[in-house]
Protein backbone atom coordinates (compact mmCIF):
# COMPACT_ATOMS: atom_id res chain seq x y z
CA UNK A 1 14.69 -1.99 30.56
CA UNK A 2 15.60 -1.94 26.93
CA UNK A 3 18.61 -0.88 26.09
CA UNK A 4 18.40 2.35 23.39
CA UNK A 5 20.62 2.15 19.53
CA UNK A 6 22.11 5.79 20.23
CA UNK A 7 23.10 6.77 16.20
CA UNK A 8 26.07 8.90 15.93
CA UNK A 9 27.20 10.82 13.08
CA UNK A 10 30.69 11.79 12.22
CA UNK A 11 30.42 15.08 11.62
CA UNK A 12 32.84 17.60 9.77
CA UNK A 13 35.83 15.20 9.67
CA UNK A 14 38.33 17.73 9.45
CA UNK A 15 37.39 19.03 12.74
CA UNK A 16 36.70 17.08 15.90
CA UNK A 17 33.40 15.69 15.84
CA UNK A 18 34.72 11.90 15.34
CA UNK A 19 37.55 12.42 18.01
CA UNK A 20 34.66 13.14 20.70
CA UNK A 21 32.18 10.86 19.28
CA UNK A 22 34.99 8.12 20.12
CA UNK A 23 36.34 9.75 23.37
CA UNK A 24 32.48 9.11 24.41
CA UNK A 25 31.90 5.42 23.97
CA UNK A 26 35.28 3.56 24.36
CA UNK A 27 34.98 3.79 27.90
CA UNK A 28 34.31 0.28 29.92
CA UNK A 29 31.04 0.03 30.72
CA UNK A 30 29.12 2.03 28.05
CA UNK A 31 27.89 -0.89 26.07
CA UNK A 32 26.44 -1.83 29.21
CA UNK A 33 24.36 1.17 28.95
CA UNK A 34 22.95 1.60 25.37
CA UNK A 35 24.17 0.32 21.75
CA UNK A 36 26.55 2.83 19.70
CA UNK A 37 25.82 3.01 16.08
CA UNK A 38 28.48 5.15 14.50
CA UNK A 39 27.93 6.14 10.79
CA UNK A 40 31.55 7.12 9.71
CA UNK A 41 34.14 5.92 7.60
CA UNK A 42 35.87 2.86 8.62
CA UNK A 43 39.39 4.12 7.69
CA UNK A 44 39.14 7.45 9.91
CA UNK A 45 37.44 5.46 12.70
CA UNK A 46 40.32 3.15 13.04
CA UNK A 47 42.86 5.42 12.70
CA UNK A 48 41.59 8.31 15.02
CA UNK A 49 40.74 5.36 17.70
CA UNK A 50 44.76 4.34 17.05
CA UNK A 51 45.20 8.30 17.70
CA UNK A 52 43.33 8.78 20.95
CA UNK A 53 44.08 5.21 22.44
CA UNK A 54 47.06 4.07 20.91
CA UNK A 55 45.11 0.41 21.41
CA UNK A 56 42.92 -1.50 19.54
CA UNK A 57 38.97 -1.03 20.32
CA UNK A 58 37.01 -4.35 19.37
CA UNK A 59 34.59 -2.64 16.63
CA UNK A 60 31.45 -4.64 15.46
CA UNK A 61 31.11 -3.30 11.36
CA UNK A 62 27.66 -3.73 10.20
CA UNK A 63 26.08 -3.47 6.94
CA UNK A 64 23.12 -1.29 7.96
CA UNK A 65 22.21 0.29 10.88
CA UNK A 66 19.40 -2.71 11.59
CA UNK A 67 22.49 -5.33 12.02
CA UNK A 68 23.43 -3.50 14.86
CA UNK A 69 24.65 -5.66 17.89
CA UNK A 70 23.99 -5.16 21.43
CA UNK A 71 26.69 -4.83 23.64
CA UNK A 72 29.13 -3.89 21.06
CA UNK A 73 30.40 -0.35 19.56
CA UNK A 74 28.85 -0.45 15.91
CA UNK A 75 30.14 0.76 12.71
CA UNK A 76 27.79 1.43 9.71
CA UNK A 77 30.91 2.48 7.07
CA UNK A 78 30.12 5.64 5.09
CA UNK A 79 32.71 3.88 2.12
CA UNK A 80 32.20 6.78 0.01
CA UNK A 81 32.75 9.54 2.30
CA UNK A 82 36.53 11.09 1.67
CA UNK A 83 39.18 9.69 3.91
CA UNK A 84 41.90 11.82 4.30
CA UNK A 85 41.27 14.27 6.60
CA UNK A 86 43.21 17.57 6.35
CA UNK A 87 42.82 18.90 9.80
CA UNK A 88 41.75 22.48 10.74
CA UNK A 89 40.37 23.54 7.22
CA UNK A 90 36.70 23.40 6.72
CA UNK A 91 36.80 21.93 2.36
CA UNK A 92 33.56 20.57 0.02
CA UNK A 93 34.91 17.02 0.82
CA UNK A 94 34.52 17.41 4.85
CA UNK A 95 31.17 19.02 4.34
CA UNK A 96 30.18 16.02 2.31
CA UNK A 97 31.43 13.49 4.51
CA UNK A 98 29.15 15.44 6.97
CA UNK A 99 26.20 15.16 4.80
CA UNK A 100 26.60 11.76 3.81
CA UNK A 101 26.86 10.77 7.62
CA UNK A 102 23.70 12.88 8.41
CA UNK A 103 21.91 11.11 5.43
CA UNK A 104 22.52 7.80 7.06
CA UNK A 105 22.04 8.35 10.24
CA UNK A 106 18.68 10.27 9.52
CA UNK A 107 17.07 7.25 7.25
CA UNK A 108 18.22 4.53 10.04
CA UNK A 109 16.09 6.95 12.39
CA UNK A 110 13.30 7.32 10.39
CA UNK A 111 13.42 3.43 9.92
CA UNK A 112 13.48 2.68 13.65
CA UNK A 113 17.09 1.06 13.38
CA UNK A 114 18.09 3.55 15.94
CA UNK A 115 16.16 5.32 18.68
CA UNK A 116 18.20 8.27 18.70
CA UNK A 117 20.18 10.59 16.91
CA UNK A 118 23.23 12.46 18.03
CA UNK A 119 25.17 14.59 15.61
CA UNK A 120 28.77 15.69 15.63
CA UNK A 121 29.30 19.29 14.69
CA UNK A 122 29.62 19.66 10.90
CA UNK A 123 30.52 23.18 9.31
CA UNK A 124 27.74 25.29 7.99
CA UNK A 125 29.66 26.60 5.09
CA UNK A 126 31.59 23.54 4.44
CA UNK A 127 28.29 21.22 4.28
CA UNK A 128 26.26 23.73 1.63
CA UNK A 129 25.82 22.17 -1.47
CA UNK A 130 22.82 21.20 -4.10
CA UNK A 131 21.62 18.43 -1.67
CA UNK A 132 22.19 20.38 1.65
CA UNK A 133 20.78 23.65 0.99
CA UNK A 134 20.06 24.48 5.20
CA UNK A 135 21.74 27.36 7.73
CA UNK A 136 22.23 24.11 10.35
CA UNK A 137 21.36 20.89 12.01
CA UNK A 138 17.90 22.32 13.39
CA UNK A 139 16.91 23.52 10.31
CA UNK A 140 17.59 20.54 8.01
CA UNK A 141 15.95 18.17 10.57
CA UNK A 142 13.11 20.66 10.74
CA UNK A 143 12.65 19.45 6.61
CA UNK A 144 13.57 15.89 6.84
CA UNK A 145 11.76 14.78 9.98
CA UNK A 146 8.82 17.29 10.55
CA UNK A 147 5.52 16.59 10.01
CA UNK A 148 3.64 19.43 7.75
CA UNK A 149 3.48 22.71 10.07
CA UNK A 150 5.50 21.28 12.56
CA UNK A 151 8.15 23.68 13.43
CA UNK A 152 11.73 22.91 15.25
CA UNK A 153 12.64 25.04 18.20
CA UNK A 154 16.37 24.99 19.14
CA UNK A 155 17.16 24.23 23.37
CA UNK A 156 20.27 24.70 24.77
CA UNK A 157 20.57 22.94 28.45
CA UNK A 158 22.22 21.16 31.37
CA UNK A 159 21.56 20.69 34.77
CA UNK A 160 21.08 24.37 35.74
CA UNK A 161 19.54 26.29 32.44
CA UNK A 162 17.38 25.73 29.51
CA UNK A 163 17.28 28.48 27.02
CA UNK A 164 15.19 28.62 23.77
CA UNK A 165 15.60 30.35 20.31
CA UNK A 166 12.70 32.21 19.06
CA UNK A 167 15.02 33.01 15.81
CA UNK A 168 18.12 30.70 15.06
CA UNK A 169 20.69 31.14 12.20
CA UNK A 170 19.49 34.80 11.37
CA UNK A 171 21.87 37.65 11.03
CA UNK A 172 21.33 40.11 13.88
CA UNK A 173 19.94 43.04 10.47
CA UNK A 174 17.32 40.68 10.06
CA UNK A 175 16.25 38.88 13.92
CA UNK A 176 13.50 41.58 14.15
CA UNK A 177 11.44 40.59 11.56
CA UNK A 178 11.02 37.19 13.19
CA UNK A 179 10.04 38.69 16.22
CA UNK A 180 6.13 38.63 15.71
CA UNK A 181 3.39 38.27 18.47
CA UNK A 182 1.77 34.95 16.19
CA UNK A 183 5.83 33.23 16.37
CA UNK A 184 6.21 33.91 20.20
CA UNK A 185 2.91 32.94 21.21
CA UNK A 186 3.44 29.55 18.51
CA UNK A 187 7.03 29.23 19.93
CA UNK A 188 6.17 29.14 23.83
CA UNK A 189 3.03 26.77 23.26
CA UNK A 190 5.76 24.41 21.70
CA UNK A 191 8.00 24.58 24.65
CA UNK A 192 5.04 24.13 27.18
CA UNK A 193 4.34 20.96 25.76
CA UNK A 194 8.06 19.54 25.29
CA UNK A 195 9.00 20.64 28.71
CA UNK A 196 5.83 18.96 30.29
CA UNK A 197 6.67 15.72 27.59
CA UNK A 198 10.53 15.66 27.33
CA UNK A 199 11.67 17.03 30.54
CA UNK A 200 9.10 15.92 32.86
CA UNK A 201 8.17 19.63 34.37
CA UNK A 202 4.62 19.78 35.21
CA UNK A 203 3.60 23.34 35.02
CA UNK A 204 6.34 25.22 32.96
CA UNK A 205 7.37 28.46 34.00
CA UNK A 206 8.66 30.48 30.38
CA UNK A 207 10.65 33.62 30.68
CA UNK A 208 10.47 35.60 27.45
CA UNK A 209 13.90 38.30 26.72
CA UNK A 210 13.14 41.27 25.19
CA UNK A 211 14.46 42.26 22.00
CA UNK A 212 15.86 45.73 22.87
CA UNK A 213 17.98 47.16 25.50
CA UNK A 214 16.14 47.86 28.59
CA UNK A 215 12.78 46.39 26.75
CA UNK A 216 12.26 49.20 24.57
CA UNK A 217 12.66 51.57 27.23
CA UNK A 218 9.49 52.93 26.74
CA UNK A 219 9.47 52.94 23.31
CA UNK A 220 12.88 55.10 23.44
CA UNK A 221 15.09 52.11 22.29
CA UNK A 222 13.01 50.08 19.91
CA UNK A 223 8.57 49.23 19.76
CA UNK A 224 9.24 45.51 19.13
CA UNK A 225 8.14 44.97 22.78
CA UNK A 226 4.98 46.59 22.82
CA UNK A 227 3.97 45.87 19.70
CA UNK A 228 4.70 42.16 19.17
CA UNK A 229 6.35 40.64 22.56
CA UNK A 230 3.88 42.23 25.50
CA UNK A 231 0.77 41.09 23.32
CA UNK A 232 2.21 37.69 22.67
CA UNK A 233 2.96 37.14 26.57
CA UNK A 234 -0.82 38.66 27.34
CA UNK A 235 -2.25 36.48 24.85
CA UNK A 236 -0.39 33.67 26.67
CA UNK A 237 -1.45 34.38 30.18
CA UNK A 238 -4.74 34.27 29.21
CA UNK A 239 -4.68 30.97 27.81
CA UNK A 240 -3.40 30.01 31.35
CA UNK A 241 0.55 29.40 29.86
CA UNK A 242 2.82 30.50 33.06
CA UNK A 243 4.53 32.66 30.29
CA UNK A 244 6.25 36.25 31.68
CA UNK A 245 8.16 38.82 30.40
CA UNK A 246 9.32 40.65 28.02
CA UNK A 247 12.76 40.91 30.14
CA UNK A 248 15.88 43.10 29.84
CA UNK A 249 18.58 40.44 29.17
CA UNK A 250 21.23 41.63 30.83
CA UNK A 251 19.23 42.24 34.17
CA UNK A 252 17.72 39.27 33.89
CA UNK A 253 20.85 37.16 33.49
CA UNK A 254 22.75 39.49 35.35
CA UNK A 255 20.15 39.05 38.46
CA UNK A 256 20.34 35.17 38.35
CA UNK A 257 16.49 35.44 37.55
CA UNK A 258 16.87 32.43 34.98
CA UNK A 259 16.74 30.01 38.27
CA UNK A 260 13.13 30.81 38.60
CA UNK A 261 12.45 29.47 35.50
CA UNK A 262 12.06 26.31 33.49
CA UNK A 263 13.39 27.83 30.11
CA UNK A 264 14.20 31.20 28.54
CA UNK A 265 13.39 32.27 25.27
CA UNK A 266 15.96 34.23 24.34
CA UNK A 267 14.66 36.50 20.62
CA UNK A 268 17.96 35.85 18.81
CA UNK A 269 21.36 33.39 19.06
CA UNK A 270 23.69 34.90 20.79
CA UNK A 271 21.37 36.95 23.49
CA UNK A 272 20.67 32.89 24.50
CA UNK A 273 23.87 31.13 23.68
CA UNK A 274 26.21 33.62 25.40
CA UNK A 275 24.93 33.60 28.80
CA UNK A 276 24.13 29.94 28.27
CA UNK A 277 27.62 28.79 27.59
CA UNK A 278 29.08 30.73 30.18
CA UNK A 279 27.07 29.07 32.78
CA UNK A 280 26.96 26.26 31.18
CA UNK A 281 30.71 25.36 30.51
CA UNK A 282 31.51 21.99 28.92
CA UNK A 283 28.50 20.17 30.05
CA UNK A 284 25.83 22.00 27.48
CA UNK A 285 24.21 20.04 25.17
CA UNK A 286 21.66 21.11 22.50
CA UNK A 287 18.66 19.52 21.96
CA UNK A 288 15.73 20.12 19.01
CA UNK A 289 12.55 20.40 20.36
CA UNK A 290 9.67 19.85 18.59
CA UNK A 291 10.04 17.22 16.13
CA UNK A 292 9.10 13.08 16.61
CA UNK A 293 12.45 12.35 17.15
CA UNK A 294 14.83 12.51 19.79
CA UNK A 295 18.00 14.77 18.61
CA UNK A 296 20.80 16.00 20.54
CA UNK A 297 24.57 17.66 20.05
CA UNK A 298 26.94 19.00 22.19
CA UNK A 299 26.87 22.86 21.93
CA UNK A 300 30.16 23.35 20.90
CA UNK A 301 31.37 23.85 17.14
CA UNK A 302 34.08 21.49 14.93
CA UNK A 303 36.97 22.82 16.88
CA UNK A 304 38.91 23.23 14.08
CA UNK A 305 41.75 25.34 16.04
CA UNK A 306 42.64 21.85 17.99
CA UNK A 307 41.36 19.43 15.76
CA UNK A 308 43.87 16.79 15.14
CA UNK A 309 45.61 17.08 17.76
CA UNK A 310 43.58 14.95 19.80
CA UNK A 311 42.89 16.98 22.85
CA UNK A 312 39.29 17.51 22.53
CA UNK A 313 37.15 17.32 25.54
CA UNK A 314 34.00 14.89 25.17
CA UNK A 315 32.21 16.38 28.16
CA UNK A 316 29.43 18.00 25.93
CA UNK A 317 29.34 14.68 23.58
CA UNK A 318 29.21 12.62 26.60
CA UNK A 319 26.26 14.57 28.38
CA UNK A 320 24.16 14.96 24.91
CA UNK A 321 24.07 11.07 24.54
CA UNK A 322 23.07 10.33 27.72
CA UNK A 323 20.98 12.94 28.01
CA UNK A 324 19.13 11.88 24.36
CA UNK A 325 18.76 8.83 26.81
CA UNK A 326 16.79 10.97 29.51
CA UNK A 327 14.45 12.30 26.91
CA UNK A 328 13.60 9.39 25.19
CA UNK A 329 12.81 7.67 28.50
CA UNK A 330 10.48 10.99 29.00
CA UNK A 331 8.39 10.51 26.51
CA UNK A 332 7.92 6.70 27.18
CA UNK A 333 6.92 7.84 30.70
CA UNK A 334 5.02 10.83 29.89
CA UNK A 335 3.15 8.78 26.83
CA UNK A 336 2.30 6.20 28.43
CA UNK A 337 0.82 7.76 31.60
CA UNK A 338 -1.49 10.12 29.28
CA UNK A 339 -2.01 6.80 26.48
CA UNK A 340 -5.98 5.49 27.25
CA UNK A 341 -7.51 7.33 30.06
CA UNK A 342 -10.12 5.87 31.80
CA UNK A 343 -13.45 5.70 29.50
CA UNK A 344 -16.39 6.65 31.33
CA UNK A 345 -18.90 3.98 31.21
CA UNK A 346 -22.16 4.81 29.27
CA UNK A 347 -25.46 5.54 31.43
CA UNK A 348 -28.02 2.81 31.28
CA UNK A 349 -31.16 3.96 30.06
């Protein structure tokens, strides 16, 4: 089987995207498994390596992302990215580092000089600037690799959950205008096909949250349920989606009733993301659906309470490369075994 060019970007580098990025694919064995292409600066590589390992790691620096060499851990250097980290405090210069890492990493994707992307956390504040004008990863991805009216949808996963964003970086005064019947019947048709295409489940089952405390409660608490959620789930049903719901979400989670399903869509962050990474502990990894491109992250932020001090736990980098891996491998699968079906030969007259 070939083996995959996983691209990695540095991320904020005052936090500890880099140190888990590292932690990740020093290991023996990994370049057994798929080709690292790190886009980072060659000074901060070197000496957070010297940091974590206190060795020297054999790096292979490249040019460009299409001189990468099997079997090795690659380097594409970011040479204008600032150096000098200053640890635990998100500035302009780590956000651009960030960016200028993304930028990379994105155009050697888009090239086919890697086959997948997987992105260190960067700070949303930090990163905002005339040329990164975006609330996150999922939404500047959405821009640079979407095809016209293709929409990102954020998924949040591991072994025992999936759970779904209908709205993403919104603040909570504003998550109920997204919360249309037209979005949530769009949004669960998306993640019926990349659950049938990236995670190889045959007949999704879709659990939708409501918005309000005990689903509107009749009304009582909030109409966003029968107005805009209990159509969109009808409308769904009909179109023979396994699609149910609206749910309360603290029954629901509260009842374990997110093992009968395949994935939750959860109306706004945190009502997913809290459950999810409690549940989920260091193993989560957050994958955006939706796009021609395999991207992953882990789910956790830049750390920037223990960054530096090189105690970072890699788990959640470590599961979202190798599961980038899984989905890539998916879509091979699920492509080819729907590519040229069986043409029906034409009746002879």
């Amino acid at each position: 089987m070939e083996k995959l060019r996983v691209g990695l970007t540095q991320g904020d580098t005052n936090g500890v995207g880099l140190e888990v990025v590292l932690k990740s694919i020093i290991p023996e064995g990994v370049t057994d498994l798929y080709t690292p292409v790190i886009f980072a600066n060659r000074r901060l590589v070197q000496t957070t390596l010297q940091a974590i390992t206190g060795d020297n790691v054999k790096i292979q620096h490249i040019p460009t992302a299409a001189d990468a060499v099997d079997g090795r851990i690659n380097l594409m250097n970011i040479g204008n990215a600032p150096i000098e980290p200053t640890y635990g405090q998100p500035t302009p210069e780590s956000g651009e580092a960030a960016r200028l890492s993304l930028e990379a990493a994105v155009k050697a994707l888009t090239d086919g000089d890697i086959d997948v992307l997987v992105t260190a956390p960067l700070c949303k504040s930090a990163v905002q600037s005339e040329e990164f004008d975006f609330p996150g990863h999922t939404e500047y991805l959405e821009a640079r690799l979407g095809e016209e009216g293709e929409k990102a949808c954020m998924i949040l996963f591991n072994d025992e959950m999936r759970v779904a964003l209908l709205t993403i970086h919104l603040p909570v005064a504003k998550v109920s205008e997204g919360v249309r019947e037209d979005v949530i019947v769009d949004t669960v048709k998306r993640l019926d096909s990349t659950l049938r295409r990236d995670f190889a489940c045959e007949r999704p089952r879709i659990a939708v949250l409501a918005l309000n405390p005990h689903a509107g409660d009749g009304g009582l608490l909030g109409d966003e349920e029968a107005r805009e959620i209990i159509p969109a789930v009808a409308r769904l049903q009909e179109e023979g989606l396994l699609a149910f719901g609206p749910y309360a979400a603290d029954g629901f989670f509260g009842a374990g009733l997110w093992r009968e399903f395949d994935v939750v869509l959860a109306m706004y962050h945190d009502q997913g993301l809290a459950p999810f990474k409690t549940v989920a502990g260091a193993e989560g990894v957050n994958f955006t659906a939706g796009l021609g491109y395999v991207r992953t992250s882990p789910d956790h932020g830049t750390a920037f309470d223990i960054a530096g001090s090189m105690t970072a736990d890699p788990t959640s980098m470590t599961q979202a490369i190798y599961r980038a891996i899984d989905i890539y491998r998916n879509r091979e699968r699920y492509d080819e075994a729907s590519a040229n079906p069986l043409k029906i030969a034409p009746q002879k007259q």
